[in-house]
N, C-alpha and C. Protein backbone atom coordinates (compact mmCIF):
# COMPACT_ATOMS: atom_id res chain seq x y z
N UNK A 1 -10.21 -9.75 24.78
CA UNK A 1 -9.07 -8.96 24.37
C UNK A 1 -8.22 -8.61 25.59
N UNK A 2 -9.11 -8.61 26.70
CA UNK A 2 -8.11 -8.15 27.69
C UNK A 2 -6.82 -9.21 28.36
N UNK A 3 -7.68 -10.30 27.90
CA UNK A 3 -6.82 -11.65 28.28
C UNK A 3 -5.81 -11.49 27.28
N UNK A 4 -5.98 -11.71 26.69
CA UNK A 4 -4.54 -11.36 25.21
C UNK A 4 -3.54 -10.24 25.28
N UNK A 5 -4.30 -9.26 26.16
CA UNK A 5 -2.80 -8.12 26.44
C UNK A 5 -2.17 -8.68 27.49
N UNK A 6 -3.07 -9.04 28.71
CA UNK A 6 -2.41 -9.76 29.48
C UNK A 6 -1.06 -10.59 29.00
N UNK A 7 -1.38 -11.82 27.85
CA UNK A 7 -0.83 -12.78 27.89
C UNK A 7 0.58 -11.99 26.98
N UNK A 8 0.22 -10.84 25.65
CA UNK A 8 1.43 -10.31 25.52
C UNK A 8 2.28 -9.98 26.45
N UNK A 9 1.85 -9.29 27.42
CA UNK A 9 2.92 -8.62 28.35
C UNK A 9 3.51 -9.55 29.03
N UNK A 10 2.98 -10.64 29.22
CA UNK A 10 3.93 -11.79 30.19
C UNK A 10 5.05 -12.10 29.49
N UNK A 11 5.02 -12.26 28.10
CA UNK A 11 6.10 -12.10 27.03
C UNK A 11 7.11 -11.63 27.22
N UNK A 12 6.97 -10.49 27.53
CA UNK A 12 7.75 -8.94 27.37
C UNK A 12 9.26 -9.29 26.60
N UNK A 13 8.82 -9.32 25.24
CA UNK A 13 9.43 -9.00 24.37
C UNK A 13 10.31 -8.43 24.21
N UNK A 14 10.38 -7.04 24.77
CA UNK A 14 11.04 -6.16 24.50
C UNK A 14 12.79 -6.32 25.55
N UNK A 15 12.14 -7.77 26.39
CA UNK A 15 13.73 -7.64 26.97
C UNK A 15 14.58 -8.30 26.30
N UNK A 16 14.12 -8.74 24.86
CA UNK A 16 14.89 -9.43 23.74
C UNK A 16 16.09 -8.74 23.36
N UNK A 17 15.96 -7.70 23.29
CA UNK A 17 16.61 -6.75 22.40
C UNK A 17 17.00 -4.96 23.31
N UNK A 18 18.11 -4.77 23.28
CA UNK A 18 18.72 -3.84 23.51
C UNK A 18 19.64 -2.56 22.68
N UNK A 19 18.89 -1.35 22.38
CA UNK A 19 17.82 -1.18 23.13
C UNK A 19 16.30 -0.74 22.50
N UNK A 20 15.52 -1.07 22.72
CA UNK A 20 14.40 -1.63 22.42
C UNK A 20 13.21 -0.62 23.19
N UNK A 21 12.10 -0.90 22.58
CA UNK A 21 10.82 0.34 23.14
C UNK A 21 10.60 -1.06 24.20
N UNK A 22 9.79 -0.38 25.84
CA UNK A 22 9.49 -1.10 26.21
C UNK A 22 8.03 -1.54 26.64
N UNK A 23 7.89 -2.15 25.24
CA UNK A 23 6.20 -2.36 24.74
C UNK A 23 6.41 -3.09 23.44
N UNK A 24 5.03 -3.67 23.70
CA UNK A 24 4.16 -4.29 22.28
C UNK A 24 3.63 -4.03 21.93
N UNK A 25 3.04 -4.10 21.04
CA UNK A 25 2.30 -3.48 19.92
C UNK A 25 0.69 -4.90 19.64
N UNK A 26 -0.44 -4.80 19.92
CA UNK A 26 -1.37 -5.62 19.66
C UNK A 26 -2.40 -5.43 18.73
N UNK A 27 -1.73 -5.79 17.41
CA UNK A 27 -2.57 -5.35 15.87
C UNK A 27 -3.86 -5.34 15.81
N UNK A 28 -4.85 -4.90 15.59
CA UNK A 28 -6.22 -5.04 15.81
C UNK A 28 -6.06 -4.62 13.45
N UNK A 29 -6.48 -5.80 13.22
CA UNK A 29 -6.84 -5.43 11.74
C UNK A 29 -7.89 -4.68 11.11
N UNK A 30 -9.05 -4.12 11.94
CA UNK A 30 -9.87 -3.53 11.87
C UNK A 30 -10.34 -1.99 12.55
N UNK A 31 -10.65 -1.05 12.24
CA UNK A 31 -11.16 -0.13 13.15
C UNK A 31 -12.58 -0.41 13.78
N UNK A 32 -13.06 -0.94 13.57
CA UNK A 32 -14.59 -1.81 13.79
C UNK A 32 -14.50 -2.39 15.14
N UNK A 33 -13.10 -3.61 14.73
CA UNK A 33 -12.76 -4.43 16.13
C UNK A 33 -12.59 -3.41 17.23
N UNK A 34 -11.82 -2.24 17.27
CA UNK A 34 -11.48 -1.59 18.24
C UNK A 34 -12.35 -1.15 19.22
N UNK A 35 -13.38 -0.64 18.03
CA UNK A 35 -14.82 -0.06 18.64
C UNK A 35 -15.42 -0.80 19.20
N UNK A 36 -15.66 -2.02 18.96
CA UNK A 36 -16.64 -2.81 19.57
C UNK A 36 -15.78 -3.02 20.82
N UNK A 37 -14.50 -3.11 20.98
CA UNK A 37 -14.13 -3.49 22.14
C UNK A 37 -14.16 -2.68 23.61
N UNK A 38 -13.69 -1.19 22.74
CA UNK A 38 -14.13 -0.40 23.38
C UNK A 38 -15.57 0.30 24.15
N UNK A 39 -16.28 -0.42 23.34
CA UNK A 39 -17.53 -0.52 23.71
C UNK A 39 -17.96 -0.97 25.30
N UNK A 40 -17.44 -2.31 25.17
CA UNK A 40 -17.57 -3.36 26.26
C UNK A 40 -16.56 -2.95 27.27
N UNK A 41 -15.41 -2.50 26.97
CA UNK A 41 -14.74 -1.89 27.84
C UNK A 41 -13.62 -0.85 27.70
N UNK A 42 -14.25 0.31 28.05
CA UNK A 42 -13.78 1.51 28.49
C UNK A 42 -12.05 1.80 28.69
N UNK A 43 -11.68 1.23 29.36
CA UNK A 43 -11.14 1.38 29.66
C UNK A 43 -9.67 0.47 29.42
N UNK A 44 -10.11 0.58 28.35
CA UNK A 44 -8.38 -0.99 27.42
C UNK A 44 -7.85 -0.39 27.28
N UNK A 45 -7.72 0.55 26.49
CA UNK A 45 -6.33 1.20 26.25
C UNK A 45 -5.66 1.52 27.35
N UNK A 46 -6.33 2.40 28.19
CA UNK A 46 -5.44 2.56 29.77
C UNK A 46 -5.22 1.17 30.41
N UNK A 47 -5.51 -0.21 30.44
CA UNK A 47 -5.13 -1.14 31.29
C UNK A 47 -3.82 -1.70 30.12
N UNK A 48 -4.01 -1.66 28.51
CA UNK A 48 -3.12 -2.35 28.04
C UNK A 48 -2.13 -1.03 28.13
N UNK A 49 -2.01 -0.07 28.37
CA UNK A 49 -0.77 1.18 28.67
C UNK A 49 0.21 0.30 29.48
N UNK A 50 -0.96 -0.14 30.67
CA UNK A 50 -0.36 -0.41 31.99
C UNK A 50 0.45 -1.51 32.08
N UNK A 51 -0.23 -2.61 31.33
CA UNK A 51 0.92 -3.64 31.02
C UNK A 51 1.51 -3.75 29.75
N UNK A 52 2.68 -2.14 29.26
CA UNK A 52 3.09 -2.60 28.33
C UNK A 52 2.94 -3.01 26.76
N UNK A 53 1.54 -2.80 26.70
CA UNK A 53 1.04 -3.11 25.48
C UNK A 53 -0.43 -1.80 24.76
N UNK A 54 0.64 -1.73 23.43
CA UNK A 54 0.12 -0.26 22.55
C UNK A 54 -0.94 -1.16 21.57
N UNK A 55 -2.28 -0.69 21.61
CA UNK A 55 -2.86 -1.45 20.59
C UNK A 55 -2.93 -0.63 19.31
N UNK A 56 -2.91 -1.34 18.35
CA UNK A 56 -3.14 -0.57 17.26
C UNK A 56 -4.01 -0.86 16.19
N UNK A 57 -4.24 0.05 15.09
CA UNK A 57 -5.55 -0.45 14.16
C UNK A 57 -4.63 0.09 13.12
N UNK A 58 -5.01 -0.22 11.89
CA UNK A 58 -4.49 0.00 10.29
C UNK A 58 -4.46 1.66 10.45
N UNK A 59 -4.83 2.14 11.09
CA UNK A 59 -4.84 3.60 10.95
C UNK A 59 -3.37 4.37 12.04
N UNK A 60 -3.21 3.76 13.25
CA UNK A 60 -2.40 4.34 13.83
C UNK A 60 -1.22 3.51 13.71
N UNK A 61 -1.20 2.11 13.53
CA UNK A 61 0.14 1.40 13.31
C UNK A 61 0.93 2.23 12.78
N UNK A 62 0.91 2.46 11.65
CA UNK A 62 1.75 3.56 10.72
C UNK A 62 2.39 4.24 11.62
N UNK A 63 1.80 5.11 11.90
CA UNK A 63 2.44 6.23 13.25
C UNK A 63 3.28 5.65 14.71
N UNK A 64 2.52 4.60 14.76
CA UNK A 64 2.90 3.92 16.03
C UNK A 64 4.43 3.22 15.47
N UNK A 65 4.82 2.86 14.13
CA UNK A 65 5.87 1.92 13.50
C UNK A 65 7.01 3.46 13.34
N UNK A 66 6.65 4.44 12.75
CA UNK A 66 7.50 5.89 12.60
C UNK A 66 7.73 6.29 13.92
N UNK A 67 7.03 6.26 14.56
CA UNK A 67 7.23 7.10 16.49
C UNK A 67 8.75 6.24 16.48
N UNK A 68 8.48 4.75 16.73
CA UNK A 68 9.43 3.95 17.28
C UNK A 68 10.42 3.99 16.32
């Protein structure tokens, strides 16, 4: 997973469009997936912050789609 935020942020999407949040969004379809990832590593959410990329699960998308 960490390779995959990586590879979003090289993207960076967000310089598509003006003006635009400057971030992605990396759907996780499960709350399960999250956990387990988090499991293995600690510390994803703060490295995908860092490059740009908000992960989300069926539970916070919602919020994360209204914020923006």
């Amino acid at each position: 997973m960490r390779q995959h935020v990586i590879e979003l942020s090289r993207k960076e999407y967000w310089k598509q469009f003006e003006p635009a949040p400057d971030f992605v969004v990396l759907f996780l379809p499960g709350e399960d997936l999250f956990s387990a990832a988090l499991e293995i590593n600690a510390g994803l959410i703060d490295f995908g912050v860092s490059q740009n990329v908000m992960i989300a699960t069926p539970v916070s998308l919602i919020a994360t789609l209204r914020a923006v």
